[in-house]
PDB file of N, CA and C in Angstrom:
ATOM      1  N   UNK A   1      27.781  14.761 -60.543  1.00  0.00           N
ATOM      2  CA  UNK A   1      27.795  13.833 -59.417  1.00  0.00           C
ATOM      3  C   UNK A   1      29.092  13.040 -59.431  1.00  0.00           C
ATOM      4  N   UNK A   2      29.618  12.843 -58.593  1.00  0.00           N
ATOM      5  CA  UNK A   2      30.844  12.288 -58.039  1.00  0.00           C
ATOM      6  C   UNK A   2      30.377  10.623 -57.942  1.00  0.00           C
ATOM      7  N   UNK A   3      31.379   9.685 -57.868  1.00  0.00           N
ATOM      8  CA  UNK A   3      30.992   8.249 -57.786  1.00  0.00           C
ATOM      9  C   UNK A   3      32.168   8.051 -56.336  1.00  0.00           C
ATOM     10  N   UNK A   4      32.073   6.688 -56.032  1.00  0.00           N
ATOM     11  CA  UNK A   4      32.718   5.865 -55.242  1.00  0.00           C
ATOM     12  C   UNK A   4      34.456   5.970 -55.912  1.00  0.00           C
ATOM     13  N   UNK A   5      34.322   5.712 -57.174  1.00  0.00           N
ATOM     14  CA  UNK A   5      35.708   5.710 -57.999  1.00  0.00           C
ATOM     15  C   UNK A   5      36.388   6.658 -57.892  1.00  0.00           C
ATOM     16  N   UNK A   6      35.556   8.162 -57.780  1.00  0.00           N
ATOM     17  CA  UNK A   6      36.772   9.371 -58.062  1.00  0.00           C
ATOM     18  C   UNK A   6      36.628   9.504 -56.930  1.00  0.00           C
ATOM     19  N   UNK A   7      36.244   9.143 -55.521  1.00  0.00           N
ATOM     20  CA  UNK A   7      36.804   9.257 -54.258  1.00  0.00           C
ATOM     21  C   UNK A   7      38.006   8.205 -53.972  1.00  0.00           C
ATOM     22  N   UNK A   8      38.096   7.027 -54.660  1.00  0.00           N
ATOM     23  CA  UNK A   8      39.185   6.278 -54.466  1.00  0.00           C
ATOM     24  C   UNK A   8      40.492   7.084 -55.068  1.00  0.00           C
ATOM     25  N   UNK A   9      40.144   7.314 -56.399  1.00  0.00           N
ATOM     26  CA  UNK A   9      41.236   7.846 -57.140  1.00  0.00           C
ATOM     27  C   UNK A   9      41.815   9.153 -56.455  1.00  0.00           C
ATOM     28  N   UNK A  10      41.247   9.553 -55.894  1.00  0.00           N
ATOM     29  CA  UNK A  10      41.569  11.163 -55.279  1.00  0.00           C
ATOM     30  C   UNK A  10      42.371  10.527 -54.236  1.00  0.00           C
ATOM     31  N   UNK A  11      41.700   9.322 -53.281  1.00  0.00           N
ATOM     32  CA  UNK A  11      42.472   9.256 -52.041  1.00  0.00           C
ATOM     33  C   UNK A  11      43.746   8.656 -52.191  1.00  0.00           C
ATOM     34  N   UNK A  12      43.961   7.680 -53.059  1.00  0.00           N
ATOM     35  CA  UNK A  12      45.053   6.572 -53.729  1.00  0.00           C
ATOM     36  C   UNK A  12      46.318   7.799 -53.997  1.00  0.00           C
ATOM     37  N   UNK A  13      46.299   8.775 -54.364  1.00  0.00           N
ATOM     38  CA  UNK A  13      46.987  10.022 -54.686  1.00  0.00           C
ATOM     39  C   UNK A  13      47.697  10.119 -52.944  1.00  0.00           C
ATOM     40  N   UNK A  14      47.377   9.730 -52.031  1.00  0.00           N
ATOM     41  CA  UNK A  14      47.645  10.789 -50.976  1.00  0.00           C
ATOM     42  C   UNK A  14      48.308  10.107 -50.538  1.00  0.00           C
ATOM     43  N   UNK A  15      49.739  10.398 -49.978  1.00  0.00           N
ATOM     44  CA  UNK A  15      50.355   9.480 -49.384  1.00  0.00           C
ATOM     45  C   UNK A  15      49.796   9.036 -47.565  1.00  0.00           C
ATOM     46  N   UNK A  16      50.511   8.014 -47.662  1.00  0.00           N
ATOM     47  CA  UNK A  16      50.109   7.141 -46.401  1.00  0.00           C
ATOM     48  C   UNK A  16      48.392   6.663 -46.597  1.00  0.00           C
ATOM     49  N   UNK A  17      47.737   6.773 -47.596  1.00  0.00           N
ATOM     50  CA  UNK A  17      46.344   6.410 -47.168  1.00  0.00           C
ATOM     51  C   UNK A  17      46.136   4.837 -47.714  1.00  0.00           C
ATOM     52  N   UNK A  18      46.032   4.517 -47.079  1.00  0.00           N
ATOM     53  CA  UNK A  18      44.576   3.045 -47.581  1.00  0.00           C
ATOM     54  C   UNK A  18      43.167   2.870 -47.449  1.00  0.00           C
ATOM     55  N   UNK A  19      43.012   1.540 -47.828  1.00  0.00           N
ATOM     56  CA  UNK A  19      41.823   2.160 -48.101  1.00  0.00           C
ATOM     57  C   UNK A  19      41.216   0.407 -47.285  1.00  0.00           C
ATOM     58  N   UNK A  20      39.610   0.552 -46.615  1.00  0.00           N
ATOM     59  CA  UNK A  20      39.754  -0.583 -45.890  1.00  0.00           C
ATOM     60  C   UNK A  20      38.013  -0.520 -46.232  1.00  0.00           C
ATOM     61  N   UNK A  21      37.670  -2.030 -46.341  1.00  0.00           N
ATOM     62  CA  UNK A  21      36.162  -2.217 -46.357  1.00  0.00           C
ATOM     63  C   UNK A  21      35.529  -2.742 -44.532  1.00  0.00           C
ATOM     64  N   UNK A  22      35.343  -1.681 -43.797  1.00  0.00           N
ATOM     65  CA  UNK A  22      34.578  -2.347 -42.550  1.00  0.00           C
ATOM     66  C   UNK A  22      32.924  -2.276 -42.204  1.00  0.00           C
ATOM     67  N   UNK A  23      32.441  -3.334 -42.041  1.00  0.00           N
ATOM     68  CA  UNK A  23      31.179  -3.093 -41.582  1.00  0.00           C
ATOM     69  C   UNK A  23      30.409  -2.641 -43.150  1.00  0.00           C
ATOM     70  N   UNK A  24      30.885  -3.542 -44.042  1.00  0.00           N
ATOM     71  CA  UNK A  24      30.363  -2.901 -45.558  1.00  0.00           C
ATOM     72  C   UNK A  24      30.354  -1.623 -45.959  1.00  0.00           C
ATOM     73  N   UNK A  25      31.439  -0.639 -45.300  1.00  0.00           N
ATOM     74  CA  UNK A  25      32.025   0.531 -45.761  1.00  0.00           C
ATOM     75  C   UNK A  25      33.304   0.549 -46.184  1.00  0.00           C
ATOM     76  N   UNK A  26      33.033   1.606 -47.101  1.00  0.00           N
ATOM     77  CA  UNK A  26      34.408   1.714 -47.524  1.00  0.00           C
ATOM     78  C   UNK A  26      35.057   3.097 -46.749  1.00  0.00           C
ATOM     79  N   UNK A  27      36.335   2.845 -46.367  1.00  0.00           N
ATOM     80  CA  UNK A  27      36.903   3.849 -45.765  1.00  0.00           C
ATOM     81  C   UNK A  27      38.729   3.905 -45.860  1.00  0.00           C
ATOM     82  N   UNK A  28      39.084   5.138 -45.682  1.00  0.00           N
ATOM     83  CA  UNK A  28      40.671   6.023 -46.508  1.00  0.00           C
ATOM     84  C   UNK A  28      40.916   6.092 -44.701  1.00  0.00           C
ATOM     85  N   UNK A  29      41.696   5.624 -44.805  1.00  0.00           N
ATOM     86  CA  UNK A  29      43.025   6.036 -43.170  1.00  0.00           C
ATOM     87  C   UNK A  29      44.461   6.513 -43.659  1.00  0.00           C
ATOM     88  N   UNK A  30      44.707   7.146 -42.855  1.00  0.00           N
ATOM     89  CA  UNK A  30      46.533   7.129 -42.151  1.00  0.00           C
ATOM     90  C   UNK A  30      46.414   6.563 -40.847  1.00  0.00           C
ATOM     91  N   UNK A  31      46.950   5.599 -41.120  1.00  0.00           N
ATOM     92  CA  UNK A  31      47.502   5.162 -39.723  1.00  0.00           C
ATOM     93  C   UNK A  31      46.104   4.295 -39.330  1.00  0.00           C
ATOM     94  N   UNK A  32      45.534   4.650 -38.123  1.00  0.00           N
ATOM     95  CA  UNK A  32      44.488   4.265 -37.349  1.00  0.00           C
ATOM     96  C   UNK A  32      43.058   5.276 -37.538  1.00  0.00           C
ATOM     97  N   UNK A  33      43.814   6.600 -38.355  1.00  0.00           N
ATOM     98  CA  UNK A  33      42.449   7.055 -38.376  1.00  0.00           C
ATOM     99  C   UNK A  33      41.957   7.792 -39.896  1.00  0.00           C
ATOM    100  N   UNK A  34      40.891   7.026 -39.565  1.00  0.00           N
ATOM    101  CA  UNK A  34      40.124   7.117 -40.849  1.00  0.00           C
ATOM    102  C   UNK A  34      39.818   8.932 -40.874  1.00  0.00           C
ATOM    103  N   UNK A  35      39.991   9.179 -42.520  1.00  0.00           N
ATOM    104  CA  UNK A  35      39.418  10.334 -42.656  1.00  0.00           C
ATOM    105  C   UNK A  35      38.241  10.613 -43.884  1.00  0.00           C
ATOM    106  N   UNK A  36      37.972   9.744 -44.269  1.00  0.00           N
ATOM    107  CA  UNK A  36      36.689   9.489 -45.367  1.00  0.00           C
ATOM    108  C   UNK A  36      36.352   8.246 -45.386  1.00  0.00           C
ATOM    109  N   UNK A  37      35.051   8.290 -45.189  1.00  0.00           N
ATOM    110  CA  UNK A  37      34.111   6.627 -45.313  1.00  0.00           C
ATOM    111  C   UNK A  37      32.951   6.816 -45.871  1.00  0.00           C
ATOM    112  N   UNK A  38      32.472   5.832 -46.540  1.00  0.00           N
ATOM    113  CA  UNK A  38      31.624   6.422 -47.475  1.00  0.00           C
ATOM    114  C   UNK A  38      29.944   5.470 -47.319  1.00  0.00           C
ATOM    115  N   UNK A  39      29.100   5.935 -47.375  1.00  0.00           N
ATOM    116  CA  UNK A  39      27.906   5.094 -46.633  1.00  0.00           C
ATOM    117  C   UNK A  39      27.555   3.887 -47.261  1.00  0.00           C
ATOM    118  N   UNK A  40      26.867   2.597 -46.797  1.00  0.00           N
ATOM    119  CA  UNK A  40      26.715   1.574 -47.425  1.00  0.00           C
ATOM    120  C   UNK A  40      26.058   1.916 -48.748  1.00  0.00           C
ATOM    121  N   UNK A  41      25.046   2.563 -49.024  1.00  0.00           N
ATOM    122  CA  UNK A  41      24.460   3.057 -50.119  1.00  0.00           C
ATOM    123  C   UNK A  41      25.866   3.873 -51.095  1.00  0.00           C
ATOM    124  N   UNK A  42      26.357   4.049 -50.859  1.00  0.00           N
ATOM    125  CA  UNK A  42      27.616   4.850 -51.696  1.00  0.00           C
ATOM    126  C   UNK A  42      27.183   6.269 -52.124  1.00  0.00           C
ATOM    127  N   UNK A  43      25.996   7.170 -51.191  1.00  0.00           N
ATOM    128  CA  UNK A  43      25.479   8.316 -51.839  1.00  0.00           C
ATOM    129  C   UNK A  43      26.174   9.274 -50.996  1.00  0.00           C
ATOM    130  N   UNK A  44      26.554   8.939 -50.000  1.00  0.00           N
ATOM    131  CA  UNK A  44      27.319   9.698 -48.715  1.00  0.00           C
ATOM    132  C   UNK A  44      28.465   9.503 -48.284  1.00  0.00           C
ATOM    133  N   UNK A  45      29.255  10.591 -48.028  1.00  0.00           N
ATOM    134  CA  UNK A  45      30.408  10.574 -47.856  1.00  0.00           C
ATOM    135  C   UNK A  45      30.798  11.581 -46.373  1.00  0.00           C
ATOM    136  N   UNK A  46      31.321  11.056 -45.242  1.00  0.00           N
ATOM    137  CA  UNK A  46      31.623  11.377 -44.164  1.00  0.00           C
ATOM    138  C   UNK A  46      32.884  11.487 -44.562  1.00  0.00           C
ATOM    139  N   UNK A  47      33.527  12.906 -43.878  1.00  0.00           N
ATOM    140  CA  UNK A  47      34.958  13.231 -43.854  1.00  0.00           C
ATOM    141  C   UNK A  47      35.528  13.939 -42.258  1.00  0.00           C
ATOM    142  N   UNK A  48      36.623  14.231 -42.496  1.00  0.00           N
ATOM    143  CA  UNK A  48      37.174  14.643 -41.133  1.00  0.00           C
ATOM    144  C   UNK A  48      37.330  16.181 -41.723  1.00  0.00           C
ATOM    145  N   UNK A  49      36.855  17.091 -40.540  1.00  0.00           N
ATOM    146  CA  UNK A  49      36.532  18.225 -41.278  1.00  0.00           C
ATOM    147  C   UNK A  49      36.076  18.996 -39.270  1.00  0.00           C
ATOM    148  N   UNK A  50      36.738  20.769 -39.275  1.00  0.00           N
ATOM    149  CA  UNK A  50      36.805  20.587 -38.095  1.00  0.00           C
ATOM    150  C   UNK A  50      35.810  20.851 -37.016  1.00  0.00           C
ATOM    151  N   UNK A  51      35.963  20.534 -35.524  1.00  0.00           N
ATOM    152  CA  UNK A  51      33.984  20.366 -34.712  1.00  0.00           C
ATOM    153  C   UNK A  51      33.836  21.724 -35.210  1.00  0.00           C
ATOM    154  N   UNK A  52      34.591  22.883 -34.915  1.00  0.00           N
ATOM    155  CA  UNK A  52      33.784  24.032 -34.349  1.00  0.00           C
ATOM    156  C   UNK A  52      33.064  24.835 -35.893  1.00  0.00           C
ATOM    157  N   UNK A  53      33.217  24.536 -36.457  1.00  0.00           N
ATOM    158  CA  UNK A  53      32.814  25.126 -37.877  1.00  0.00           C
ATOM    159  C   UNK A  53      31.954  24.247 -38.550  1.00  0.00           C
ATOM    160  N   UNK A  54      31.900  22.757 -38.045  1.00  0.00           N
ATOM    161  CA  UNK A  54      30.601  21.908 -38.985  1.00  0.00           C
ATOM    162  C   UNK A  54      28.930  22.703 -39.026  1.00  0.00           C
ATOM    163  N   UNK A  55      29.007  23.087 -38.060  1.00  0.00           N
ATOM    164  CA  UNK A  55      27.270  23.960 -37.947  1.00  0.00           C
ATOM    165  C   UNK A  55      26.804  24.309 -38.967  1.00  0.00           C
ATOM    166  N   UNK A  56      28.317  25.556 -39.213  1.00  0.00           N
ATOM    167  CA  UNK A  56      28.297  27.034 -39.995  1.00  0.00           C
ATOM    168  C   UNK A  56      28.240  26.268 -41.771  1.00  0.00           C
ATOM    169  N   UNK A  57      28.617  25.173 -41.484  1.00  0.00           N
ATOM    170  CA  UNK A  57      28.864  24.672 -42.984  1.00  0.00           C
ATOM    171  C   UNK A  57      27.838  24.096 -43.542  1.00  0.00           C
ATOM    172  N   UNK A  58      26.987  23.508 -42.431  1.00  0.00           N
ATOM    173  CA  UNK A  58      25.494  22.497 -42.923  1.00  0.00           C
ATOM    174  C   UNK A  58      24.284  23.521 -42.867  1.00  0.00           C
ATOM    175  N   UNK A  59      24.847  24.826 -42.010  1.00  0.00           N
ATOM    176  CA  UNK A  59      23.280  25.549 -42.306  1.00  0.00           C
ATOM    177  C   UNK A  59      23.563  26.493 -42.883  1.00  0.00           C
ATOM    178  N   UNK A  60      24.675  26.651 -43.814  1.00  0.00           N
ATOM    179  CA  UNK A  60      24.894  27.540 -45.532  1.00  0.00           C
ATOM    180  C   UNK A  60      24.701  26.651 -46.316  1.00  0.00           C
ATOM    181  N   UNK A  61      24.727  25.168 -46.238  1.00  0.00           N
ATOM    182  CA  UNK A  61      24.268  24.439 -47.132  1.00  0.00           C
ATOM    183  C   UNK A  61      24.014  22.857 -47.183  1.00  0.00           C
ATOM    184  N   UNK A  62      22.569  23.325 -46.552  1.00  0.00           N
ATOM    185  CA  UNK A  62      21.298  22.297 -46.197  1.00  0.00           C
ATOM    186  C   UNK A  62      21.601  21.132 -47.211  1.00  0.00           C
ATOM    187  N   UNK A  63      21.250  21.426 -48.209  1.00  0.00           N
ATOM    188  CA  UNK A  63      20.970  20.743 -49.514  1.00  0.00           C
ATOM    189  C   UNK A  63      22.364  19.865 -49.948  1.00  0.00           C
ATOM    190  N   UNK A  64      23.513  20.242 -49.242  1.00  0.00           N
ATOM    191  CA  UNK A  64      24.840  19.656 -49.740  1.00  0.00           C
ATOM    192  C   UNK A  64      25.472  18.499 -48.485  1.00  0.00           C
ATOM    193  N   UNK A  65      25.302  19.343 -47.692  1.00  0.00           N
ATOM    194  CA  UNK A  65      26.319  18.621 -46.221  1.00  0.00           C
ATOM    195  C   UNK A  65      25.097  18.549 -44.985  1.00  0.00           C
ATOM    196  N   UNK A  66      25.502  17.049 -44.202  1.00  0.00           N
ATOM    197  CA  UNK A  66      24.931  17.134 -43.099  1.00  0.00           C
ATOM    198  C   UNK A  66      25.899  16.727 -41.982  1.00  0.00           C
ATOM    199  N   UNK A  67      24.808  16.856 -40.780  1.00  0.00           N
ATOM    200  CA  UNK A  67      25.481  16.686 -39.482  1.00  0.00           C
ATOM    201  C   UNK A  67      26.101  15.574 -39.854  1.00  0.00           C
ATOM    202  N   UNK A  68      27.066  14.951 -38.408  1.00  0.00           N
ATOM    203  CA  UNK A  68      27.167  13.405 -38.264  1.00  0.00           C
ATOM    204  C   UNK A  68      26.189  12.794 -37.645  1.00  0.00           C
ATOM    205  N   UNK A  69      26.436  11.582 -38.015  1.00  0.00           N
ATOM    206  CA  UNK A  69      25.311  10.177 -37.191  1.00  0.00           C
ATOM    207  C   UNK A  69      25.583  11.075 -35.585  1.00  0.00           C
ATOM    208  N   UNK A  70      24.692  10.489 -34.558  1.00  0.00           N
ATOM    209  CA  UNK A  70      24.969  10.926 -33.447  1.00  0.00           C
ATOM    210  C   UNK A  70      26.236  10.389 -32.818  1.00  0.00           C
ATOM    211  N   UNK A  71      26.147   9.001 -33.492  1.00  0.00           N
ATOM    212  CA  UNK A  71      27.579   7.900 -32.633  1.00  0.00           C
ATOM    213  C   UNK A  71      28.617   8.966 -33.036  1.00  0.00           C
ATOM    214  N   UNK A  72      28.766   9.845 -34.323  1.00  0.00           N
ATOM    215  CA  UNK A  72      30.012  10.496 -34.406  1.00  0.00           C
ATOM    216  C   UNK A  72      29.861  11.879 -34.019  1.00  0.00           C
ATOM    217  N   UNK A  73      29.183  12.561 -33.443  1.00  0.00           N
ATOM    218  CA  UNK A  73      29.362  13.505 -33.075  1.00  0.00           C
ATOM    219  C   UNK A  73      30.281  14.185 -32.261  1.00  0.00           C
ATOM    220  N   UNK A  74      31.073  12.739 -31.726  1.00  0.00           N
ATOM    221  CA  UNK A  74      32.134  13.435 -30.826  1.00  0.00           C
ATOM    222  C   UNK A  74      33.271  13.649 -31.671  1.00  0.00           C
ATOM    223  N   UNK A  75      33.417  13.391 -32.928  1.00  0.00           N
ATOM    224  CA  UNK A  75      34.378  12.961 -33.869  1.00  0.00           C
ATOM    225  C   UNK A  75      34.647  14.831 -34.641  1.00  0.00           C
ATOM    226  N   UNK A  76      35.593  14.930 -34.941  1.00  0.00           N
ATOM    227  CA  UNK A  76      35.464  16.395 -35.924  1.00  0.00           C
ATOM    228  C   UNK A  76      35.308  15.634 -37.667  1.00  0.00           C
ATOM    229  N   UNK A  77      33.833  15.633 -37.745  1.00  0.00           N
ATOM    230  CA  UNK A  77      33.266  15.054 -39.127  1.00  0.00           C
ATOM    231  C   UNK A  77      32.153  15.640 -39.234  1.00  0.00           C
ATOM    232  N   UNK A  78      31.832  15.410 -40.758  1.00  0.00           N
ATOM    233  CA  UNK A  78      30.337  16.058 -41.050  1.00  0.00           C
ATOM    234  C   UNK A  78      30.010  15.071 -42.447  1.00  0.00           C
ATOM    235  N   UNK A  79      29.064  15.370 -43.519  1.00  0.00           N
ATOM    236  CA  UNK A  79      28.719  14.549 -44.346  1.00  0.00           C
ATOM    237  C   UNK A  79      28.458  15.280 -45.533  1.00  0.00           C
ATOM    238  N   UNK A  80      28.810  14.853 -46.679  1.00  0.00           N
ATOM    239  CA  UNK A  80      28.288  14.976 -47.783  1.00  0.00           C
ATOM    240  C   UNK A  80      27.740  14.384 -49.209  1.00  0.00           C
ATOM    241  N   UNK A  81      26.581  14.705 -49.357  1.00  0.00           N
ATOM    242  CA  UNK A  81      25.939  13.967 -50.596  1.00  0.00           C
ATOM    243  C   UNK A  81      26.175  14.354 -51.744  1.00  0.00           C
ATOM    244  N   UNK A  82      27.357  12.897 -52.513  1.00  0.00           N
ATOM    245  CA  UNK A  82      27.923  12.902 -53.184  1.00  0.00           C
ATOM    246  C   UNK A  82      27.496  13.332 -54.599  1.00  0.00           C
ATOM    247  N   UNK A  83      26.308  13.481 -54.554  1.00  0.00           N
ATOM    248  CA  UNK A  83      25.447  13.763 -55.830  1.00  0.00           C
ATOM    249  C   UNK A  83      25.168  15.465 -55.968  1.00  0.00           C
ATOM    250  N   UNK A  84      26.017  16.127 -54.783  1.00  0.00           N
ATOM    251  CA  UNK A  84      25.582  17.866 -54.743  1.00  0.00           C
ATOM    252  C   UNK A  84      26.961  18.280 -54.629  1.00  0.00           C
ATOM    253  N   UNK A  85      28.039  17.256 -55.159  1.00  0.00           N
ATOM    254  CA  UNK A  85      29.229  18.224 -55.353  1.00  0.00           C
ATOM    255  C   UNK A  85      30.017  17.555 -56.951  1.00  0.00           C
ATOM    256  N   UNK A  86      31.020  18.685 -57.296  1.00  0.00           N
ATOM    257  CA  UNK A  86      31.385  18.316 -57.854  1.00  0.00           C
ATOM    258  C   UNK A  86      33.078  17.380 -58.197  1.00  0.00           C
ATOM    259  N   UNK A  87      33.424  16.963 -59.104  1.00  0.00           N
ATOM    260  CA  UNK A  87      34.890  16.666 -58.752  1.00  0.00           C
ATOM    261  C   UNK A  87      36.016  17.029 -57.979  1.00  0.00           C
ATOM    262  N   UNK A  88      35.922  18.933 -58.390  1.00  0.00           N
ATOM    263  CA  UNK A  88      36.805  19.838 -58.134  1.00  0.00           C
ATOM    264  C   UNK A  88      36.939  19.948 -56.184  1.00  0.00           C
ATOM    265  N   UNK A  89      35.825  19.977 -55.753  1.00  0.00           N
ATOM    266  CA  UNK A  89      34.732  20.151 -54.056  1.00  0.00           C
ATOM    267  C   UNK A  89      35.051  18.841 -54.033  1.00  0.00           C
ATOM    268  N   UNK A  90      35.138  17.136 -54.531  1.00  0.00           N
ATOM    269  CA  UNK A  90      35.504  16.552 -53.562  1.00  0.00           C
ATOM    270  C   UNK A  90      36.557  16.202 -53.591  1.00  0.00           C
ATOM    271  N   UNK A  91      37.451  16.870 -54.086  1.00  0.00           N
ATOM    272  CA  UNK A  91      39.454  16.662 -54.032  1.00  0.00           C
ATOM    273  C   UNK A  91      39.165  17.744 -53.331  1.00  0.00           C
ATOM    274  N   UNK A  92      38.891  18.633 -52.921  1.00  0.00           N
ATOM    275  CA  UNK A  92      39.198  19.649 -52.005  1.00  0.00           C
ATOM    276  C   UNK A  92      38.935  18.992 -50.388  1.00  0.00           C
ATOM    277  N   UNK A  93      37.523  18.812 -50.709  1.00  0.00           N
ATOM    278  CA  UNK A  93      37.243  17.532 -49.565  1.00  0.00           C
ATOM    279  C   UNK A  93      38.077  16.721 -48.966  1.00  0.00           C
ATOM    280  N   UNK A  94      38.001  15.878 -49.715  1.00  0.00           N
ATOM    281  CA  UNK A  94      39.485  14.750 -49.259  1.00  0.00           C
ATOM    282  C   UNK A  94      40.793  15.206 -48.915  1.00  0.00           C
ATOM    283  N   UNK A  95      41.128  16.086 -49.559  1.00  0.00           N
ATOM    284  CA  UNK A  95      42.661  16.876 -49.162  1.00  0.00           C
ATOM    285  C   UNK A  95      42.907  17.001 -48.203  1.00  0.00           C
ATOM    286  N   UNK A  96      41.706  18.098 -48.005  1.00  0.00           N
ATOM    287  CA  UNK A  96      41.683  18.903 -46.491  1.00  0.00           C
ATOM    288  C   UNK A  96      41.380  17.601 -45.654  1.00  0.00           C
ATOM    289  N   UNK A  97      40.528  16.634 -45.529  1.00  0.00           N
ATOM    290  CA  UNK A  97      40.665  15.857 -43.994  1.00  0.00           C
ATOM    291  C   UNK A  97      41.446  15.105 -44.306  1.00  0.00           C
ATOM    292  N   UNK A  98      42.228  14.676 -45.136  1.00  0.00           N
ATOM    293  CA  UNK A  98      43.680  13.532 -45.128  1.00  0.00           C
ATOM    294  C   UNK A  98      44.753  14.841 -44.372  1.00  0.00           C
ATOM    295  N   UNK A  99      44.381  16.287 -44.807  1.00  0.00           N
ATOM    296  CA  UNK A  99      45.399  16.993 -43.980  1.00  0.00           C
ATOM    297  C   UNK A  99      45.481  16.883 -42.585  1.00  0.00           C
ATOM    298  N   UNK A 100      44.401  16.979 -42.552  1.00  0.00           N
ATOM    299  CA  UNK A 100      44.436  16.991 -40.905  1.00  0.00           C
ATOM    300  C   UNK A 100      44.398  15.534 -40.108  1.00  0.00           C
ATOM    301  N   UNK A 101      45.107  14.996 -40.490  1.00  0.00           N
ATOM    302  CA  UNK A 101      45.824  13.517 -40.050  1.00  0.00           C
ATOM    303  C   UNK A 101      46.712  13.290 -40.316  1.00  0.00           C
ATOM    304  N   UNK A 102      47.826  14.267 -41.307  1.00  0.00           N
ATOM    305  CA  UNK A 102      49.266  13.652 -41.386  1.00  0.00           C
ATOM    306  C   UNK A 102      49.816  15.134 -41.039  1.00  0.00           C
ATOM    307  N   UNK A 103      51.375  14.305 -40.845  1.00  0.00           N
ATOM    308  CA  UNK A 103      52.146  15.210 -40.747  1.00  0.00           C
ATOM    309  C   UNK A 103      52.464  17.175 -41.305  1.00  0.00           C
ATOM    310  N   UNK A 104      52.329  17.933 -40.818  1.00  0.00           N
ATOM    311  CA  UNK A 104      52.597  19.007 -41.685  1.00  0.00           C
ATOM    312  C   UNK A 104      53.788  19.288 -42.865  1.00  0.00           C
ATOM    313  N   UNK A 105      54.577  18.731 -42.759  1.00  0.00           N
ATOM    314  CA  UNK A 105      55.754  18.252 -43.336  1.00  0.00           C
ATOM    315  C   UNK A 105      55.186  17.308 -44.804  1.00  0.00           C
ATOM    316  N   UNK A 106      54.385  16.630 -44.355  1.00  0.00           N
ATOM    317  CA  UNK A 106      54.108  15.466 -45.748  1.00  0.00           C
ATOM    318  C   UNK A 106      52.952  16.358 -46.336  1.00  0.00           C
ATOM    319  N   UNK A 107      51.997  17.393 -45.681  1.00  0.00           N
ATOM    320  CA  UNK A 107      51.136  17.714 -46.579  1.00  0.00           C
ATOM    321  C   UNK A 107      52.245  18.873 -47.347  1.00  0.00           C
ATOM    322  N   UNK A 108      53.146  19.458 -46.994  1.00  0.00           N
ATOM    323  CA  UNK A 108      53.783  20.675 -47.661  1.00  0.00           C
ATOM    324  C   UNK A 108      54.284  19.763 -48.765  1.00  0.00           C
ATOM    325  N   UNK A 109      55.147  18.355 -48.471  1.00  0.00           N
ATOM    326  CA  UNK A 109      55.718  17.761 -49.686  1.00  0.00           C
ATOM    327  C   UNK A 109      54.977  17.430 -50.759  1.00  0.00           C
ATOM    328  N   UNK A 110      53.104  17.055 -50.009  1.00  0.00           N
ATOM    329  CA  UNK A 110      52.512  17.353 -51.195  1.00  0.00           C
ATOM    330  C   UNK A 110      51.920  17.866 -52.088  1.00  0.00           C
ATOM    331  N   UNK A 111      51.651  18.859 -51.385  1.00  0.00           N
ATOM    332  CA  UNK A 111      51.383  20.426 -51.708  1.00  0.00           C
ATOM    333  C   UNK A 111      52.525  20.773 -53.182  1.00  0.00           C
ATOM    334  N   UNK A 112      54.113  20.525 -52.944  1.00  0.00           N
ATOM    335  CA  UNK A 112      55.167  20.872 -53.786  1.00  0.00           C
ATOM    336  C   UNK A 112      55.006  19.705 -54.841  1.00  0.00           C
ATOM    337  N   UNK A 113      54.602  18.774 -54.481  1.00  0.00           N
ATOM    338  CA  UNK A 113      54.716  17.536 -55.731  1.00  0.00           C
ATOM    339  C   UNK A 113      53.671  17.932 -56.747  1.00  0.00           C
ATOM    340  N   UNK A 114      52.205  18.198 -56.285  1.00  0.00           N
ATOM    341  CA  UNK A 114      51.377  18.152 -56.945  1.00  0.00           C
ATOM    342  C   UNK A 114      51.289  19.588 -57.593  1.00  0.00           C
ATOM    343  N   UNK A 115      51.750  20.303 -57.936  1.00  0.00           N
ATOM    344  CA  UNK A 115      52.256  21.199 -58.372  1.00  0.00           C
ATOM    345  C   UNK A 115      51.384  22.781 -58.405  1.00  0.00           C
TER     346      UNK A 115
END
């Protein structure tokens, strides 16, 4: 099981991200848009991840990932319970939706940094 901590530590790694407490969540942006927030309970973790493939991902695995709240459904996000993945799955996690909010250019630089 993954904690609140190794989602900070993973995101703190990424350039341009911060990290912001709203509405008693914690949540990772570039810029204006958030790409991981994590539920008041700290068991769930919403990421940016893309519309047309969330389906295919929550009904191969019920038990791991769910839909979004309805308010986000217009959003390209889905959810996961932090207690059905492991370290490795949520740096992959986080990667991928901090990718898809920055530049292609800054994910290649970090792609080359991180070796």
């Amino acid at each position: 099981m993954v904690t609140v901590d190794d989602v900070r530590r993973i995101a703190r790694e990424l350039p341009r991200t911060t990290e912001h407490l709203i509405h008693d969540q914690v949540k990772f942006r570039v810029g204006r848009i958030v790409y991981a927030a994590l539920s008041r309970d700290e068991t769930l973790m919403g990421f940016g991840f893309p519309r047309e493939e969330r389906e295919a991902l929550v009904a191969a695995n019920p038990d791991k990932f769910l839909m979004p709240l309805p308010s986000d459904m217009r959003y390209q996000w889905v959810r996961v319970r932090l207690a059905a993945i492991d370290e490795d799955e949520l740096r992959e996690l986080v990667v991928e939706a901090w990718r898809m909010c920055v530049p292609k250019f800054l994910y290649r630089e970090y792609l080359s940094s991180a070796g």
